[in-house]
Protein backbone atom coordinates (compact mmCIF):
# COMPACT_ATOMS: atom_id res chain seq x y z
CA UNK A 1 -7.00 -22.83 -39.04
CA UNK A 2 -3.80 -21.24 -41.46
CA UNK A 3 -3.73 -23.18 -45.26
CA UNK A 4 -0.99 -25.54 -45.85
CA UNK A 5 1.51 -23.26 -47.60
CA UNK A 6 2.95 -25.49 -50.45
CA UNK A 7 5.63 -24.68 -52.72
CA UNK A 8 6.18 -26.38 -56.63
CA UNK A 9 9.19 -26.92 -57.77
CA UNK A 10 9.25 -28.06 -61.62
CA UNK A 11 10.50 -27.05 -64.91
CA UNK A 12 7.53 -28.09 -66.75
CA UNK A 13 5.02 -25.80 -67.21
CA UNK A 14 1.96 -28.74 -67.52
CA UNK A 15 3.51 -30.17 -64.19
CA UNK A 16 3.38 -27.42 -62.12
CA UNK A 17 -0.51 -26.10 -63.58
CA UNK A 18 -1.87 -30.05 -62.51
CA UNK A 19 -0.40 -29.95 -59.52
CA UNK A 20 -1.08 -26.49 -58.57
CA UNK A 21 -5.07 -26.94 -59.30
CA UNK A 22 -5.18 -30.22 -57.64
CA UNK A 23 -3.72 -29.01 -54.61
CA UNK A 24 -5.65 -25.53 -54.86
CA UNK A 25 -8.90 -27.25 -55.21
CA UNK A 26 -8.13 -29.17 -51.91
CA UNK A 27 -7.31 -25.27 -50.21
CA UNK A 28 -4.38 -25.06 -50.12
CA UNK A 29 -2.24 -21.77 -50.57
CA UNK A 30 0.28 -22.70 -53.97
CA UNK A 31 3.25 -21.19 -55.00
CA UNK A 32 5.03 -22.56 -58.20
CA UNK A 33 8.58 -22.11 -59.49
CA UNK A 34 10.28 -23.41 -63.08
CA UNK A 35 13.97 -24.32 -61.35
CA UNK A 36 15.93 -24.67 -57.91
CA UNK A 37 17.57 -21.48 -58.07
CA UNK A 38 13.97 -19.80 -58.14
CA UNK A 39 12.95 -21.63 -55.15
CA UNK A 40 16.08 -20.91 -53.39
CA UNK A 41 15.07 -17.27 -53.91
CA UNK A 42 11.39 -17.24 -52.98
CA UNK A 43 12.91 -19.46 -50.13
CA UNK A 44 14.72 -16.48 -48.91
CA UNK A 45 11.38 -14.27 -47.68
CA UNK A 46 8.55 -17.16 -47.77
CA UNK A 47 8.10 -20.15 -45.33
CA UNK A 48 6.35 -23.11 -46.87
CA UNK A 49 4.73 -26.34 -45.00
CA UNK A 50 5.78 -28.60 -47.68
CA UNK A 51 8.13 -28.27 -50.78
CA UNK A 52 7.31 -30.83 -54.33
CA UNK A 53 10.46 -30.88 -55.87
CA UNK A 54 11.37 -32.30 -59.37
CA UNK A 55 14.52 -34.61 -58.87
CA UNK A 56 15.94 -33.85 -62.85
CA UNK A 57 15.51 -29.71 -64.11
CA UNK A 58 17.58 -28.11 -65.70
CA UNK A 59 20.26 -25.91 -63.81
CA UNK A 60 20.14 -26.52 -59.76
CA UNK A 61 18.87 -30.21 -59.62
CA UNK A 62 16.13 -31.37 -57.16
CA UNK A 63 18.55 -32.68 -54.97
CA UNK A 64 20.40 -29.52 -54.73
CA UNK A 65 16.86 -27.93 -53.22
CA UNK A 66 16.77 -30.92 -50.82
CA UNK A 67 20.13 -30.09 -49.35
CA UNK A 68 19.47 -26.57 -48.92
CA UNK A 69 15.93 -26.87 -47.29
CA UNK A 70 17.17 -29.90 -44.94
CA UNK A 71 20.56 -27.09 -43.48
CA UNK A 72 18.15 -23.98 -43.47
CA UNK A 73 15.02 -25.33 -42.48
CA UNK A 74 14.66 -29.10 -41.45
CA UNK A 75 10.81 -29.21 -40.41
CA UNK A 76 9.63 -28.40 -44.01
CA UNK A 77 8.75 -31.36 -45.62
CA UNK A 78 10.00 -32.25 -48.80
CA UNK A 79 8.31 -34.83 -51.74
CA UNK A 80 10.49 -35.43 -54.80
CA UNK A 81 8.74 -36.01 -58.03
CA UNK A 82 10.42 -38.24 -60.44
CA UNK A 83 10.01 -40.76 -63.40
CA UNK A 84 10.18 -44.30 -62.88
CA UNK A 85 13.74 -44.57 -64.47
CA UNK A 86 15.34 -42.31 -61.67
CA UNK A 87 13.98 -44.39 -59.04
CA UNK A 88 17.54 -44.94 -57.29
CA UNK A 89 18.01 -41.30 -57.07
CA UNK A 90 14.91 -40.84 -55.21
CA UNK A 91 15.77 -43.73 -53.11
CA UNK A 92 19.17 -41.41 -52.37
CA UNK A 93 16.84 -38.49 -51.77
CA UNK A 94 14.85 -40.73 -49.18
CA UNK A 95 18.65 -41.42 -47.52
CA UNK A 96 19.32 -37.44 -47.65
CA UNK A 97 15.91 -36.77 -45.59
CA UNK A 98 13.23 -36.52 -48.16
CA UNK A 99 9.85 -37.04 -46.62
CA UNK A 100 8.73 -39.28 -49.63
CA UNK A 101 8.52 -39.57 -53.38
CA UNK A 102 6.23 -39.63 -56.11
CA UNK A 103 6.53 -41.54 -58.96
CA UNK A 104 5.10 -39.66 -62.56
CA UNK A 105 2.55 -39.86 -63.89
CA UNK A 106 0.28 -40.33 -60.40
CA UNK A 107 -2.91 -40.21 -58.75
CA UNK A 108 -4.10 -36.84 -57.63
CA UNK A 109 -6.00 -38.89 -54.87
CA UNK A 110 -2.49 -40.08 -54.41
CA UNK A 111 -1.07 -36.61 -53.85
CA UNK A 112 -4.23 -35.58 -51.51
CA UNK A 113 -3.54 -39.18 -49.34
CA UNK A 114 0.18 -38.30 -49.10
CA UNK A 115 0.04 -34.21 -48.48
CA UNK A 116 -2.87 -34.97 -46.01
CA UNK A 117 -0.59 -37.48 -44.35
CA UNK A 118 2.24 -34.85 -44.52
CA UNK A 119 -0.15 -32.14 -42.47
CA UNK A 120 -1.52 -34.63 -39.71
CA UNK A 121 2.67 -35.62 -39.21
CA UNK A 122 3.50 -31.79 -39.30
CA UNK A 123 0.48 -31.13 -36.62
CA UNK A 124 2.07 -34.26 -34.17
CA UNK A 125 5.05 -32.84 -34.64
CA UNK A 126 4.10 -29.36 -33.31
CA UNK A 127 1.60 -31.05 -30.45
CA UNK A 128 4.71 -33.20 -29.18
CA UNK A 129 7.11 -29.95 -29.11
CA UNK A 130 4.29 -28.35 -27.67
CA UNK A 131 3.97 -31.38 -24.72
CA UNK A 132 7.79 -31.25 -24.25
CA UNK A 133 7.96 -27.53 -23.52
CA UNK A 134 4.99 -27.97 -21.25
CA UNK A 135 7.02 -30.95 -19.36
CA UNK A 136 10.20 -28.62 -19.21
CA UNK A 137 8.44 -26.04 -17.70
CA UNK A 138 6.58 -27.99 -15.33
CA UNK A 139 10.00 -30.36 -14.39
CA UNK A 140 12.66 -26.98 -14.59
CA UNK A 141 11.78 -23.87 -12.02
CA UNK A 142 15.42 -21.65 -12.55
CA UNK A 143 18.06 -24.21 -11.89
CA UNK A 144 16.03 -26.44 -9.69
CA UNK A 145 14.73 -29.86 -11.72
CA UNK A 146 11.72 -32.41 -10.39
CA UNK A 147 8.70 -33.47 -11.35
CA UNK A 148 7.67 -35.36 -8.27
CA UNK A 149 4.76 -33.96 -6.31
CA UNK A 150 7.47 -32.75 -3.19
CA UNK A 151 9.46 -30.58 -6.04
CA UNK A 152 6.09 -29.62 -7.66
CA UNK A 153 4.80 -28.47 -4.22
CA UNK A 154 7.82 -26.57 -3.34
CA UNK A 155 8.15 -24.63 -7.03
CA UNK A 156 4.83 -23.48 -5.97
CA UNK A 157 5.46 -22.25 -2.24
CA UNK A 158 8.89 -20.62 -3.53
CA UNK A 159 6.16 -18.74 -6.28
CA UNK A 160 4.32 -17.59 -3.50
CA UNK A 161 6.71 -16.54 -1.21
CA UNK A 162 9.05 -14.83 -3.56
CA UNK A 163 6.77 -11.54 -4.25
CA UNK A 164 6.71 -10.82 -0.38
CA UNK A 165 9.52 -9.41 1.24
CA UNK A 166 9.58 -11.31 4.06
CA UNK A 167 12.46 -13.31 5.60
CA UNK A 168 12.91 -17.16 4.53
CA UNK A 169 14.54 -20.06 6.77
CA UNK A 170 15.60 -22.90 4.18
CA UNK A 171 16.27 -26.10 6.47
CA UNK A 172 17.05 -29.54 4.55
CA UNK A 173 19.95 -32.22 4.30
CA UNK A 174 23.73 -31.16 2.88
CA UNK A 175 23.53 -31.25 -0.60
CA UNK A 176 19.43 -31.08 -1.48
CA UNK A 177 19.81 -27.78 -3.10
CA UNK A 178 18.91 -25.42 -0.68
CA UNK A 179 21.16 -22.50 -1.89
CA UNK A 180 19.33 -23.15 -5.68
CA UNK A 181 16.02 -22.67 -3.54
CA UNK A 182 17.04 -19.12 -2.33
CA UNK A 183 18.01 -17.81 -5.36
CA UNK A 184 14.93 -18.44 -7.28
CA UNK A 185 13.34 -16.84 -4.71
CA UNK A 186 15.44 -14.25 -5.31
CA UNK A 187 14.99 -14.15 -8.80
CA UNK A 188 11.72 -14.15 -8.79
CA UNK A 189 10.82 -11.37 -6.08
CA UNK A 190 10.54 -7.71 -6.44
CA UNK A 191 14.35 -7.39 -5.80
CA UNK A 192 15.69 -9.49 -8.74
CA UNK A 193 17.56 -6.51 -10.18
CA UNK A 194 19.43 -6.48 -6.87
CA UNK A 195 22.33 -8.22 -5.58
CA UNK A 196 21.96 -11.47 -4.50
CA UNK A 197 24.81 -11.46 -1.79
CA UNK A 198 25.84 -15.29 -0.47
CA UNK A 199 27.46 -15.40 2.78
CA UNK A 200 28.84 -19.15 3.47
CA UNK A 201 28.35 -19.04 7.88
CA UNK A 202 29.87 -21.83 8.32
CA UNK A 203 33.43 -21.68 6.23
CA UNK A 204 34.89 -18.64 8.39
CA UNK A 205 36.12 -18.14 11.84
CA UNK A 206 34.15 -16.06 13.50
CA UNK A 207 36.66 -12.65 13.11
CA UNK A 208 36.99 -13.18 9.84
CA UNK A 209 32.68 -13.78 9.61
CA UNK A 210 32.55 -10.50 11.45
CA UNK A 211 34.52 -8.28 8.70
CA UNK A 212 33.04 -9.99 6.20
CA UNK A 213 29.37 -9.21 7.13
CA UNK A 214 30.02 -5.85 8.64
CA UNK A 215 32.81 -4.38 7.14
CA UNK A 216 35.74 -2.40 8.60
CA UNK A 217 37.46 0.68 8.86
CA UNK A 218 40.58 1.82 7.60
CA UNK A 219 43.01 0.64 10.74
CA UNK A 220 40.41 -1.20 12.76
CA UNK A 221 43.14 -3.67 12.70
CA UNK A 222 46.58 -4.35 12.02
CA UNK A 223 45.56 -5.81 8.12
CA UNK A 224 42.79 -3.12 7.77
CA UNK A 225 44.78 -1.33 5.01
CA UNK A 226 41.90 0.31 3.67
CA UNK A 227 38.04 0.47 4.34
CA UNK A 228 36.35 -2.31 3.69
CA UNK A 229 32.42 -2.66 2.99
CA UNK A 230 30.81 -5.98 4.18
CA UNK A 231 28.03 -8.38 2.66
CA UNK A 232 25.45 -6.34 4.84
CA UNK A 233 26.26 -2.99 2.65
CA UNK A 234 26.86 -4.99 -0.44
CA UNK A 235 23.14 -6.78 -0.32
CA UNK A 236 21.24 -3.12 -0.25
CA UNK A 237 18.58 -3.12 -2.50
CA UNK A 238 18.77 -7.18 -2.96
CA UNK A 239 19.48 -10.36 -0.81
CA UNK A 240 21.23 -11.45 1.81
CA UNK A 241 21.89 -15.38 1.59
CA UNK A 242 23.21 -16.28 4.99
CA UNK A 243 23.75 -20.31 4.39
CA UNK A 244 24.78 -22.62 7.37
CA UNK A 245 23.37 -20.16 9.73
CA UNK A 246 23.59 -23.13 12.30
CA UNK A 247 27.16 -22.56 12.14
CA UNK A 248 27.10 -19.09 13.72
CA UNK A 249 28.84 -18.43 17.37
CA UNK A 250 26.80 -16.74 20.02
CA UNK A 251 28.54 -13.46 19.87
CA UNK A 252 27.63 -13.36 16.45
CA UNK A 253 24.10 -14.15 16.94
CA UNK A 254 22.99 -11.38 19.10
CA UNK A 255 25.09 -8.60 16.47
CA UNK A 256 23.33 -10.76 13.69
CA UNK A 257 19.64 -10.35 15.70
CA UNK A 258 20.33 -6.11 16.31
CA UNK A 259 20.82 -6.08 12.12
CA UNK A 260 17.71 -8.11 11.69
CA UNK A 261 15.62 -5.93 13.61
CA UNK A 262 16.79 -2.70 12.78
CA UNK A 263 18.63 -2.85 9.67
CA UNK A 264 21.21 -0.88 10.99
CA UNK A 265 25.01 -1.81 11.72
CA UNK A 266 28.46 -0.33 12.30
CA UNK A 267 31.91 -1.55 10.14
CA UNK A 268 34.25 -3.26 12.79
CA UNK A 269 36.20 -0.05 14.29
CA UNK A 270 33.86 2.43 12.89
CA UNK A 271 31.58 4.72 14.45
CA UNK A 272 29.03 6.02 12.02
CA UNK A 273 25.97 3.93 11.63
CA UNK A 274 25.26 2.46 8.36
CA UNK A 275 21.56 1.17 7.12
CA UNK A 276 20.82 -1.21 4.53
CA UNK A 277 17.61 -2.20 2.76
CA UNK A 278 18.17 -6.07 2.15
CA UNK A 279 15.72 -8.67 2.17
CA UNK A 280 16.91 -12.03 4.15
CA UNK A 281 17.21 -15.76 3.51
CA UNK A 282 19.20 -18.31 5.56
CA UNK A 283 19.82 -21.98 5.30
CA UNK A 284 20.98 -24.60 7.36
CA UNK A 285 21.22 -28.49 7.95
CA UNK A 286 21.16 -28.28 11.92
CA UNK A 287 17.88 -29.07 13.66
CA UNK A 288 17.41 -25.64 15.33
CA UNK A 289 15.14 -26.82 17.33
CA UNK A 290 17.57 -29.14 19.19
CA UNK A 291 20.75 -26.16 19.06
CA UNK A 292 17.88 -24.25 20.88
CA UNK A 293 17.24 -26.63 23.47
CA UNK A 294 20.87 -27.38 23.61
CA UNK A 295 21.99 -23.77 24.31
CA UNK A 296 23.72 -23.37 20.81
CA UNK A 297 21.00 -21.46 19.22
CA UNK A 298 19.29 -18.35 20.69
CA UNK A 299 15.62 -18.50 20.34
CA UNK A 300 14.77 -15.13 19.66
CA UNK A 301 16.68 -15.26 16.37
CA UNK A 302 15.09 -18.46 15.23
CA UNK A 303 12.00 -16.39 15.41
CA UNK A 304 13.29 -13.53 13.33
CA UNK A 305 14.78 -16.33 10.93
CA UNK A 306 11.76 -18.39 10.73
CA UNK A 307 8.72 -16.16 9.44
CA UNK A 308 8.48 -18.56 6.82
CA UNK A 309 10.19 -21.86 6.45
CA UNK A 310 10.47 -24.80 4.39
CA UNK A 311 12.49 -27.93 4.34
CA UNK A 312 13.99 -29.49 0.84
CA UNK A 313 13.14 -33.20 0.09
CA UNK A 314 16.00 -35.41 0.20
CA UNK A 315 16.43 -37.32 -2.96
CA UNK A 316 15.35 -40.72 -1.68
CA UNK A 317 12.17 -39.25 -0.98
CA UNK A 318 11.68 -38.16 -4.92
CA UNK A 319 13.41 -40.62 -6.74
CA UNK A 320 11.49 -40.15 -9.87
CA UNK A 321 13.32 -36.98 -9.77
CA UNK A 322 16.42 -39.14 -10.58
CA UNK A 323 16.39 -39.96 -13.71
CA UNK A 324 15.80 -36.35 -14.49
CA UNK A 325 18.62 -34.77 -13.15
CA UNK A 326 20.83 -37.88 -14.09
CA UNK A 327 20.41 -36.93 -17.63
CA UNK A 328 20.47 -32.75 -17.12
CA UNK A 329 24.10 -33.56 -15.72
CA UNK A 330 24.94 -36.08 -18.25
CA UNK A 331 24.22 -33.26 -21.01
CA UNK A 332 26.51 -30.97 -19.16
CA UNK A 333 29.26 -32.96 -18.39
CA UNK A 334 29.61 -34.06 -21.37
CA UNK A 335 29.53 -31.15 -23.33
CA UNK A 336 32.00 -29.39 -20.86
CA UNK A 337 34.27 -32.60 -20.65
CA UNK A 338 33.73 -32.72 -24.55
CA UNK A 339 33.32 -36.23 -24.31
CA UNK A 340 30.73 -38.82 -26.62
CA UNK A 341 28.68 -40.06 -23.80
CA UNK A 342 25.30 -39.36 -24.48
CA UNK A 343 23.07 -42.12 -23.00
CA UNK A 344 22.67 -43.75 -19.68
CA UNK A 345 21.98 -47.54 -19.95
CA UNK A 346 18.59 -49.11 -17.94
CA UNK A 347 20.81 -50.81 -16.12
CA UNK A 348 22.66 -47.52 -14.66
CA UNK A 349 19.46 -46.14 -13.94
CA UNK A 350 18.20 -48.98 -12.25
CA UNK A 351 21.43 -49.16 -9.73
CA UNK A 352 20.66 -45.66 -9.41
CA UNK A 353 17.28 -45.71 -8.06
CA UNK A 354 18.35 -48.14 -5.57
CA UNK A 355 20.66 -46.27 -3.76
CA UNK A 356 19.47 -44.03 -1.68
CA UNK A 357 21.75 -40.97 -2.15
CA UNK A 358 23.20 -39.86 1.37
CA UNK A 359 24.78 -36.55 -0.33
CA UNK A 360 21.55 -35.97 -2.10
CA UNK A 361 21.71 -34.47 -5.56
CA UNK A 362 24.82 -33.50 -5.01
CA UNK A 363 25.97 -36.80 -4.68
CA UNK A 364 23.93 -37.70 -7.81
CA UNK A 365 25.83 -34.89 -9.86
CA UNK A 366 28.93 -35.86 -8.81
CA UNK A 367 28.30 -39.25 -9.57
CA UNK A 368 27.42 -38.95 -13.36
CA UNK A 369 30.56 -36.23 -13.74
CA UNK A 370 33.04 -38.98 -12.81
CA UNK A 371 30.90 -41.74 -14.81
CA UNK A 372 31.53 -39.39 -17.75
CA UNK A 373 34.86 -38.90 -16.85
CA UNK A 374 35.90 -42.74 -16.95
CA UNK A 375 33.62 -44.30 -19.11
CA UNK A 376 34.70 -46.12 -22.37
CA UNK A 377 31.41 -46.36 -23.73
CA UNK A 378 28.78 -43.73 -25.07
CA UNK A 379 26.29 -45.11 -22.64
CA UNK A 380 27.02 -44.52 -18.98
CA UNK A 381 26.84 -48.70 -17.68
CA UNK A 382 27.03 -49.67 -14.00
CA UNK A 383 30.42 -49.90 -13.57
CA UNK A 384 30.67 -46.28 -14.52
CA UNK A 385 29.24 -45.10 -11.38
CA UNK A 386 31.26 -44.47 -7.71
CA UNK A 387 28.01 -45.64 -5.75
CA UNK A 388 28.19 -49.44 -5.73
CA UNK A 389 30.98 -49.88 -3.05
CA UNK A 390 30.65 -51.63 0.16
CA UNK A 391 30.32 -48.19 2.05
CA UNK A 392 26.73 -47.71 0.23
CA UNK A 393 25.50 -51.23 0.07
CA UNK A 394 27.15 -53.63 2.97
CA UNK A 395 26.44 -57.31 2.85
CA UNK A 396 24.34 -56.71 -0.97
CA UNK A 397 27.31 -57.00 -3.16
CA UNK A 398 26.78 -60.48 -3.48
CA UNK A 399 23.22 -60.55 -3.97
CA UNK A 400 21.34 -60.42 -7.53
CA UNK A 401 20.08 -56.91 -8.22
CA UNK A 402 16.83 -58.48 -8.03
CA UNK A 403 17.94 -59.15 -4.14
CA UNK A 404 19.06 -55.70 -3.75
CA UNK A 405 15.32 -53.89 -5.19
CA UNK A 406 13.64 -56.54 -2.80
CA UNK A 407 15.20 -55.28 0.11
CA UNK A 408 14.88 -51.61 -0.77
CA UNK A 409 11.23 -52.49 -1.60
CA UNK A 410 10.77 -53.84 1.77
CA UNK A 411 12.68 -50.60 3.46
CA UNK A 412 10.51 -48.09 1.80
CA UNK A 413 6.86 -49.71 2.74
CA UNK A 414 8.34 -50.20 6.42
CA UNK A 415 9.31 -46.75 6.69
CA UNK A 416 6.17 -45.67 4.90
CA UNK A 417 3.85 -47.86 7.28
CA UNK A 418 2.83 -50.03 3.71
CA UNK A 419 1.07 -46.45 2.12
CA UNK A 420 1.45 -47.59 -1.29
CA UNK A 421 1.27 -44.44 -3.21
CA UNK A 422 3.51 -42.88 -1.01
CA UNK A 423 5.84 -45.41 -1.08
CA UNK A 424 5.34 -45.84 -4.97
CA UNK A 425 5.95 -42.36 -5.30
CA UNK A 426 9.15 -42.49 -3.49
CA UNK A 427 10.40 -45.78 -5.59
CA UNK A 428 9.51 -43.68 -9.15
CA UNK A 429 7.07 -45.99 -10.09
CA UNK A 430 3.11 -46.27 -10.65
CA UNK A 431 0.94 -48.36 -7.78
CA UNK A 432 0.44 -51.24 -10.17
CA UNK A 433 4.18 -51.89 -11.14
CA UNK A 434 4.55 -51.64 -7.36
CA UNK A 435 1.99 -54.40 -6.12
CA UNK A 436 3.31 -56.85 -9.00
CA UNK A 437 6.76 -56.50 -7.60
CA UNK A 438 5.16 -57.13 -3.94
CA UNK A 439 3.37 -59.79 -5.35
CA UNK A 440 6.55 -61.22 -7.75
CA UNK A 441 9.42 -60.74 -4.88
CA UNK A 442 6.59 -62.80 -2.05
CA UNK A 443 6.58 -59.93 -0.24
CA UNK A 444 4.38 -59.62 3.03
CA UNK A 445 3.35 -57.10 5.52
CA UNK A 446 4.11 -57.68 9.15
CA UNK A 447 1.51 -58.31 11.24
């Protein structure tokens, strides 16, 4: 374990020679300067754990050293030494972020109770930033944000699938995230230094789908000014994000299946074939199952698409998650609205985690935007949020919000046959706070 660096500051010589033996004796590593303009030098090259500072010396006073270490480096911690006449002035050094203050003449056992204090604060201090980082990483993967087990589980099967090259079917609910999903599979495959091409199925007619993915020649038709490369030539070397793929017409799923199996494709009104080296993922909200069995989907391309597959959880099956992202997109919209609303009341967060987000984190993100937007306070309340109409909760706006949690209580153990983690884990809360609110709300379990 590294010696607590300390640094004297004191412009008399008897001063800094007591202190500097106490604290040596103890082990510690001393360094001792006569004024504030000294310090500010050795300052300059050296990083110290802890700075004693004289309030009065001559020249650059103590408090001068106190402003500069709090602007340039605000985890050292700083003692002031002073006499018992300049008490107020240590009391305005407290105010101006001193650590503490020592009154002369004191107690080396004193010092060695306050300095040891000072390490075990400073050691906290690093095991809390330490925690937090841990908790980022294990709640952030790239842009995606959870730390409920169904997020947890899926940063781990988009860590394993990303190194492989194989193709990746992304099914899920509008607005779950699906397109952040195959990006950071992107990112984090063998191809990340490759496009990452995003082709929206579903938002173009199908002639206009055709030139986008293919391409065209110069006069295929009457617009075709010049020759055109598509998404397919674009993605070579990279990805090809193909989102909606539900969306696609028949026609264009039997050109779609010859790329997938071949890699090779011609521009629309050209002649010379053209191969590309992309890797695939598509996405859609359709049960392809169903288009298949309703003649909408051809088979053998669902079985080109679907090597391997997963489905994103809806938000009202990880609503721990909320809370979260409520407060990622609080951060953001508020610093790119440049608006003073920095907290979210427990009463927000509560209406939150009742509702059970039909537009998914979408809907979520869109809902703290416009709460930032309109809100008068610095704390998101309530009223702030565009969830509470009759369109989300029919029939509840007259009920207490103690009504409202009941019922939702009583919809999640229904639809989760009364598991209690699982439906604990769905509410964002522990099994305990969950059987007291059974047990306070007279809940019971259908026979």
């Amino acid at each position: 374990m590294l010696n607590t660096k300390i640094l004297i500051v004191d412009d008399e010589l008897i001063m800094r020679e007591s202190l500097g033996g106490w604290l040596e004796r103890d082990g510690h590593d001393i360094e001792t300067v006569a004024s504030g303009e000294e310090a500010l030098e050795i300052l300059k090259d050296t990083r110290f754990d802890i700075l004693l500072v004289d309030i009065k010396m001559e020249g650059m006073s103590g408090l001068d050293v106190l402003r500069h270490v709090r602007e340039n480096d605000p985890d050292v911690a700083v003692v002031m030494i002073t006499a018992y006449g300049s008490i107020s002035t240590a009391i305005e050094a407290m105010k101006n972020g001193a650590y503490e203050y020592l009154l002369k003449p004191f107690d080396p056992n004193e010092l060695g109770v306050l300095i040891e204090k000072i390490i075990e604060h400073q050691a906290q201090a690093r095991e809390n930033l330490f925690l937090k980082e841990q908790h980022k990483d294990r709640t952030r993967f790239e842009s995606m944000i959870g730390q409920s087990r169904p997020m947890q589980e899926l940063f781990d099967l988009i860590k394993d699938v990303a190194p492989t090259d194989s193709t990746v079917l992304i099914t899920g609910e509008t607005g779950t995230g699906k397109g952040l999903a195959a990006k950071a599979i992107h990112t984090n495959s063998p191809r990340y230094e490759g496009p990452f091409v995003v082709v929206n199925c579903g938002a173009l007619p199908e002639h206009l789908l055709e030139s986008e993915l293919f391409g065209y020649q110069k006069g295929a038709f009457t617009d075709a000014k010049t020759t055109k490369k598509g998404r397919l030539e674009l993605a070579h070397g990279g990805t090809l994000f193909l989102d909606e793929i539900g969306e696609i017409s028949m026609r264009m799923q039997i050109d779609l299946l010859r790329v997938l199996e071949d890699r090779i494709f011609y521009r629309v009104g050209g002649t010379q074939p053209i191969e590309a080296d992309f890797r695939i993922i598509a996405a859609t909200n359709k049960n392809l199952d169903l288009a298949i069995q309703d003649g909408t989907f051809r088979q053998d391309l669902y079985y080109r698409l679907n090597v391997i597959s997963f489905e994103m959880p809806p938000l009202r099956d990880r609503k721990e998650d909320i809370t979260l992202l409520a407060e990622h997109f609080l951060q953001r919209f508020s610093q790119e609205t440049n608006r003073l609303v920095d907290r979210i009341s427990r009463e927000a967060i509560d209406e939150m985690m009742l509702c059970d987000w039909p537009g998914n984190v979408r809907e979520l993100e869109n809902a703290i935007e416009r709460a930032v937007v309109v809100g008068k306070q610095r704390s998101i309340l309530p009223e702030d949020l565009p969830i509470f109409s009759s369109e989300h909760h029919p029939g509840l706006l007259d009920n207490s919000l103690k009504e409202i949690e009941k019922v939702h209580i009583i919809s999640i153990l229904d639809r989760k046959k009364w598991n209690i983690s699982k439906s604990a884990e769905i509410l964002g809360i522990d099994r305990s706070t969950l059987y007291s609110k059974i047990k306070r709300y007279n809940i019971h379990r259908p026979i």
